[in-house]
C-alpha atoms as a PDB file:
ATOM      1  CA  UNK A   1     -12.257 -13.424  10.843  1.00  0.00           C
ATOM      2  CA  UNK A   2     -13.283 -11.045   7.956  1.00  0.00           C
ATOM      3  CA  UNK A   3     -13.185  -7.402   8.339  1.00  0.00           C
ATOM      4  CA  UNK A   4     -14.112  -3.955   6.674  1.00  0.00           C
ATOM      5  CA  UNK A   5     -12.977  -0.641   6.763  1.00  0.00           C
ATOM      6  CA  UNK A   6     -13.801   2.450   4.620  1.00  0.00           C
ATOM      7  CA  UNK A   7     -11.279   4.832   3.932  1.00  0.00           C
ATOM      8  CA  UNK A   8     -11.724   8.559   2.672  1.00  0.00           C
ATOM      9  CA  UNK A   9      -8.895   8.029   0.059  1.00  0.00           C
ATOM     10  CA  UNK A  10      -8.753   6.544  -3.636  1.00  0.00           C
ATOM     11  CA  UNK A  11      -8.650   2.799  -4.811  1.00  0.00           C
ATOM     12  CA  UNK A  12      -6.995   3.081  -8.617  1.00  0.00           C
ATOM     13  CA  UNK A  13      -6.132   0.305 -10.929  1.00  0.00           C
ATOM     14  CA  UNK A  14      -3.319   1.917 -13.475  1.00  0.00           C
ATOM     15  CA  UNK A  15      -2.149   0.721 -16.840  1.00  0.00           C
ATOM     16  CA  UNK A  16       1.054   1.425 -17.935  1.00  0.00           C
ATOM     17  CA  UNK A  17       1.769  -1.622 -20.689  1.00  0.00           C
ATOM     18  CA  UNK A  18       0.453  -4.281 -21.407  1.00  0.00           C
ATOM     19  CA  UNK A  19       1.837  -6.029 -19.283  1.00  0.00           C
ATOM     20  CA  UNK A  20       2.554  -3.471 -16.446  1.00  0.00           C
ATOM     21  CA  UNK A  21      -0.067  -2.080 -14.211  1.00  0.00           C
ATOM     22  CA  UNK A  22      -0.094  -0.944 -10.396  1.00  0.00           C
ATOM     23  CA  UNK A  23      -2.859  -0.488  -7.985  1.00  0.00           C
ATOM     24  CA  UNK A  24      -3.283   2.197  -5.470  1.00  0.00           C
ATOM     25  CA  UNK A  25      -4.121   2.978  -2.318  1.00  0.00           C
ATOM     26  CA  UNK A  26      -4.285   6.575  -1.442  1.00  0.00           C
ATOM     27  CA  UNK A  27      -3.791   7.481   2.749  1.00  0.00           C
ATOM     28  CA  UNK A  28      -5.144  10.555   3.796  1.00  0.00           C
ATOM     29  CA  UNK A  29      -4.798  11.608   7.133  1.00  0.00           C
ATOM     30  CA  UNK A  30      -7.964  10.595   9.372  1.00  0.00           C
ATOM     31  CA  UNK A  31      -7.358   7.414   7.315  1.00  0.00           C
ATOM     32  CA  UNK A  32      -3.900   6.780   8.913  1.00  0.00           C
ATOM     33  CA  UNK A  33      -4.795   5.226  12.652  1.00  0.00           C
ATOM     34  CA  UNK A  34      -8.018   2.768  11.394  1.00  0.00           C
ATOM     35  CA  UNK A  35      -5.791   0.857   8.494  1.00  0.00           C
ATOM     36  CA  UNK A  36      -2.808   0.689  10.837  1.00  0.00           C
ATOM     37  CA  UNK A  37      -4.787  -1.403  13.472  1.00  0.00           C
ATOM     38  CA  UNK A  38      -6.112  -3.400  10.521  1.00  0.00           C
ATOM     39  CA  UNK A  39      -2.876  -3.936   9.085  1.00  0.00           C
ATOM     40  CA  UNK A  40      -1.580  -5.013  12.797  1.00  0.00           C
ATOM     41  CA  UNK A  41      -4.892  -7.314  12.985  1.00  0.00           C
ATOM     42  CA  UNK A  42      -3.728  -8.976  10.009  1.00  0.00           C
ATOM     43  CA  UNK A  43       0.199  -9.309  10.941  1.00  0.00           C
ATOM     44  CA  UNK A  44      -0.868 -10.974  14.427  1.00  0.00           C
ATOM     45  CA  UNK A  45      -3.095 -13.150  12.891  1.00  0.00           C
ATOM     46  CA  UNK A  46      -6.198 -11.860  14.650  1.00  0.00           C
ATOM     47  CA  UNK A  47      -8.129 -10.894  11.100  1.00  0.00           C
ATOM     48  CA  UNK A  48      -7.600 -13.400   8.108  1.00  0.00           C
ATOM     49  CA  UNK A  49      -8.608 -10.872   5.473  1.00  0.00           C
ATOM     50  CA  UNK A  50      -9.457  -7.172   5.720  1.00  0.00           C
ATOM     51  CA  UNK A  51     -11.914  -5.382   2.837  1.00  0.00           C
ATOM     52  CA  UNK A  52     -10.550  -2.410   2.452  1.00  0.00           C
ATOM     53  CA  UNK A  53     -13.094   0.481   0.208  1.00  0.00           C
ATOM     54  CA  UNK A  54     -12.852   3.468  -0.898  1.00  0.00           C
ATOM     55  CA  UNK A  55     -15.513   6.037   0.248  1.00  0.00           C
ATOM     56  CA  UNK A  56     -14.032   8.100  -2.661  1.00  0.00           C
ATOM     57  CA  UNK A  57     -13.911   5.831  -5.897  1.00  0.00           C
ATOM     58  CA  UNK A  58     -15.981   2.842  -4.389  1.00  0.00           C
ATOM     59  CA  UNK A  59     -13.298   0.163  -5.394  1.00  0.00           C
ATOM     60  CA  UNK A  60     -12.596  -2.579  -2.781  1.00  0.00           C
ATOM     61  CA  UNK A  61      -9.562  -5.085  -2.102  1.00  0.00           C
ATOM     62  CA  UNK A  62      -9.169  -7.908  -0.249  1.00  0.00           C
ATOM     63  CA  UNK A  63      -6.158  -7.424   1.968  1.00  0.00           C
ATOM     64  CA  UNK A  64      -4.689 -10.489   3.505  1.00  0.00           C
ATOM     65  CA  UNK A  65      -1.187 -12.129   4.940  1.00  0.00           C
ATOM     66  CA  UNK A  66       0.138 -14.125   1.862  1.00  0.00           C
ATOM     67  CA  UNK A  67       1.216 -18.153   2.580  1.00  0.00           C
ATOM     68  CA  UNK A  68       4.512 -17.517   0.986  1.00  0.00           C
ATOM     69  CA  UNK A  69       6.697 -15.617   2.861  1.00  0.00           C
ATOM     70  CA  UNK A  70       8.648 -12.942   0.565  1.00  0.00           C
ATOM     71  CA  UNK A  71       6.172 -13.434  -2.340  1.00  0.00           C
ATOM     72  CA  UNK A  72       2.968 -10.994  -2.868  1.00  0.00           C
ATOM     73  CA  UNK A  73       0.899 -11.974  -4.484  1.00  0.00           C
ATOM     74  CA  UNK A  74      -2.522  -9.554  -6.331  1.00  0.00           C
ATOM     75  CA  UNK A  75      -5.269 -11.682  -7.990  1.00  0.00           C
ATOM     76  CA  UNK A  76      -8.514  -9.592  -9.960  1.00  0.00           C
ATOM     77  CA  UNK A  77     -11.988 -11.882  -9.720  1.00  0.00           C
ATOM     78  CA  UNK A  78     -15.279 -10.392 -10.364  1.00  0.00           C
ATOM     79  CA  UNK A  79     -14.630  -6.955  -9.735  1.00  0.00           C
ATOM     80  CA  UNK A  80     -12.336  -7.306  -6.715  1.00  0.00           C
ATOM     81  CA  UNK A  81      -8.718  -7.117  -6.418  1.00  0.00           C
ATOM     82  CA  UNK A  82      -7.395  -9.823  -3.483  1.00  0.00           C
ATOM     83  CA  UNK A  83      -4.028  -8.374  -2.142  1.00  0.00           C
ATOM     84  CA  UNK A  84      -1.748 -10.955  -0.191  1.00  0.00           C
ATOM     85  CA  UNK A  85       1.247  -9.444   1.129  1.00  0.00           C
ATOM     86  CA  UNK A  86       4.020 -11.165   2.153  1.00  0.00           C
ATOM     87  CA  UNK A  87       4.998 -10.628   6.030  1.00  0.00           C
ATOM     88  CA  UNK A  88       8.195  -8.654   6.113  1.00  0.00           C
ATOM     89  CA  UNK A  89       6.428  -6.230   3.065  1.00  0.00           C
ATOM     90  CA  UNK A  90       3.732  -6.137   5.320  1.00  0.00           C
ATOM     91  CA  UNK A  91       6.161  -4.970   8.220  1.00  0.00           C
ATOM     92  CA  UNK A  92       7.396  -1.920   5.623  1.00  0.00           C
ATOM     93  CA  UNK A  93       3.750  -1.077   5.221  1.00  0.00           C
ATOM     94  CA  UNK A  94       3.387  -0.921   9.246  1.00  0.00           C
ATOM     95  CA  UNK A  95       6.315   1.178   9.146  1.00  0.00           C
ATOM     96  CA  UNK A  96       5.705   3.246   6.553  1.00  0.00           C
ATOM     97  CA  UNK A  97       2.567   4.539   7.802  1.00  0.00           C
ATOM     98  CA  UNK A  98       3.938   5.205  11.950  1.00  0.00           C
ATOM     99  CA  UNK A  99       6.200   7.607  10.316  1.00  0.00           C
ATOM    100  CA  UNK A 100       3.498   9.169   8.235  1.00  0.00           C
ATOM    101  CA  UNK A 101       1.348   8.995  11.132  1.00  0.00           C
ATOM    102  CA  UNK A 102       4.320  10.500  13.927  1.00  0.00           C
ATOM    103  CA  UNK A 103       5.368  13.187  11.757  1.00  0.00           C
ATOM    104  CA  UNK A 104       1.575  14.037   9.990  1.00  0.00           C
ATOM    105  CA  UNK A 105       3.701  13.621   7.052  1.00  0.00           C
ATOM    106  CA  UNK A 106       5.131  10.735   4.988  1.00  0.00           C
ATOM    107  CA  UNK A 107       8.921  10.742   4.261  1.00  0.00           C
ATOM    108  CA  UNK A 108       8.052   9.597   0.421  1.00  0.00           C
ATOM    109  CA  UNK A 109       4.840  10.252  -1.724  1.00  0.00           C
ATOM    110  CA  UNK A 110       4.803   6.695  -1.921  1.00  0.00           C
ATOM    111  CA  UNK A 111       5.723   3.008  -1.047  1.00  0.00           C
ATOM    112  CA  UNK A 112       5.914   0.209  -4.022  1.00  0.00           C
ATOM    113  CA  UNK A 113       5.209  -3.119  -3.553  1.00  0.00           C
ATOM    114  CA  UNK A 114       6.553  -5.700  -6.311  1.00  0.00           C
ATOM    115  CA  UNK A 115       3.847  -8.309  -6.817  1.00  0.00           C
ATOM    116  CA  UNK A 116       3.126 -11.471  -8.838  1.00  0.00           C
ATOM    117  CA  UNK A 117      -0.169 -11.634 -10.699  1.00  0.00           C
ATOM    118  CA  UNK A 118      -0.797 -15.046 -12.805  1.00  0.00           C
ATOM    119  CA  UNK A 119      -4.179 -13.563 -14.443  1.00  0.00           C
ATOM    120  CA  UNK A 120      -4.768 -11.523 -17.602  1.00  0.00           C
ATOM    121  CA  UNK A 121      -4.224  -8.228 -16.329  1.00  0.00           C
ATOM    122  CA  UNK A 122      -0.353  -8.401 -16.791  1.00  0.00           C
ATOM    123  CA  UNK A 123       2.233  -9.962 -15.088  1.00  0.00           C
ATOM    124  CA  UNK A 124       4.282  -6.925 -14.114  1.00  0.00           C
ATOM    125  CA  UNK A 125       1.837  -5.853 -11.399  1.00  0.00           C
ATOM    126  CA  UNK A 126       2.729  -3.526  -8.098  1.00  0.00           C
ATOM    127  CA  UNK A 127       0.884  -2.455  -5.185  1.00  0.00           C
ATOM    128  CA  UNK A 128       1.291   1.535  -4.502  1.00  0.00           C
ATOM    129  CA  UNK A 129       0.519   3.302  -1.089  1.00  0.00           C
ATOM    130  CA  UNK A 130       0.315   6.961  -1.933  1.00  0.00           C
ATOM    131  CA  UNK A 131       0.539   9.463   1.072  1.00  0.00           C
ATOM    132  CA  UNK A 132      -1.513  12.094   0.596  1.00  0.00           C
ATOM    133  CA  UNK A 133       0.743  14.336   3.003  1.00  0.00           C
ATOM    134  CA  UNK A 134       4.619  14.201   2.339  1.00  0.00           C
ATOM    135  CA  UNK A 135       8.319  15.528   2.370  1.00  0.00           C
ATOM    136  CA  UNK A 136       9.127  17.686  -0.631  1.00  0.00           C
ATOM    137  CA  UNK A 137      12.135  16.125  -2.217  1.00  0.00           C
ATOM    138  CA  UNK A 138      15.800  16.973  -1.313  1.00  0.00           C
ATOM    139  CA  UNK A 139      17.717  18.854  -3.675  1.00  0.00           C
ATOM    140  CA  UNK A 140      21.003  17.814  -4.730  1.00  0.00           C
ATOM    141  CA  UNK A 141      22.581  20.491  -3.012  1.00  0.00           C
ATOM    142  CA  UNK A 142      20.337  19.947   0.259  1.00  0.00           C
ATOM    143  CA  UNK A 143      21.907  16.502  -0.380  1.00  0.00           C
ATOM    144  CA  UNK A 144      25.568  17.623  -0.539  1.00  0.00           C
ATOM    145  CA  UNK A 145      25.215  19.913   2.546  1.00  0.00           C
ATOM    146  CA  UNK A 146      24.298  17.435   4.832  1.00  0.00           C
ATOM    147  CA  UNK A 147      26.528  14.880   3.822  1.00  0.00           C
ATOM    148  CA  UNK A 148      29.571  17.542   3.804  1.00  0.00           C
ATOM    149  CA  UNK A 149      30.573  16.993   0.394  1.00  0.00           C
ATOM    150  CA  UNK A 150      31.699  19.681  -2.580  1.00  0.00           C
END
C-alpha cells in the first residue's frame, strides 16, 4: 500500500562536497503526530512506501523500510529522492520524534542518518530530521554541575 502525507515543513537537498550532500526533513509541530503514524505504518508493515511533500518547498521523497537490515539506503530518479531506512534507524526516528512530540520540544536540533547512495549525487550522502522546536545546548558548566565534577 502507497501512501501520502503533506507536511508544513521543508524538503532540502544540501551540498557540501562533491561528494557529500544531506537531505532534510524539517518537523514542525502540527507535523509531529501525522508522520509518526506513517512512520509506525511503515515499521509494521501496513504501508510499503509513504510520499512524504513538502507544503513549503514542494519537494517529495519516497519513504520506505529498506531490505537490508542496518543499511539505508537514498536513491535520486527523476526528480524524487526514494529514502529506505533500515529498521532499527527507523526505530531512532520513532523515538526521536515521541520525545519531540511528549515534551513539544526535541532534545537535539537534529537526528543524522548515515546513508549509502550508488548514483551521481555523491556517495557520502545523509538523511537529516531537523526539529523545528528544541533544547538550547548545555553549557560546559551546566555540564559539570550536574555531573558533580570541578
Amino acid at each position: 500500500m502507497k501512501r501520502f502525507i503533506s507536511i508544513s515543513g521543508s524538503i532540502s537537498f544540501k551540498r557540501y562536497t562533491n561528494e557529500s550532500w544531506s537531505l532534510c526533513i524539517e518537523v514542525i509541530q502540527n507535523d509531529i503526530v501525522p508522520l509518526f503514524m506513517e512512520i509506525q505504518l511503515l515499521d509494521f508493515n501496513k504501508a510499503n512506501v509513504v510520499t512524504i511533500k513538502s507544503a513549503k518547498t514542494k519537494e517529495c521523497i519516497d519513504l520506505s523500510i529498506s531490505e537490508k537490515d542496518n543499511e539505508s539506503i537514498i536513491d535520486y530518479n527523476e526528480s524524487k529522492y526514494m529514502v529506505k531506512i533500515s529498521r532499527s534507524e527507523m526505530g531512532a526516528i520513532a523515538a526521536f520524534i515521541l520525545q519531540y512530540y511528549r515534551d513539544s520540544y526535541a532534545s537535539v536540533d537534529h537526528l543524522d542518518i548515515e546513508t549509502k547512495h550508488n548514483g551521481n549525487l555523491g556517495s557520502d550522502a545523509t538523511f537529516v530530521i531537523v526539529a523545528n522546536e528544541f533544547a538550547q545546548p548545555m553549557s560546559g558548566e551546566e555540564a559539570k554541575k550536574i555531573l558533580g565534577i570541578g
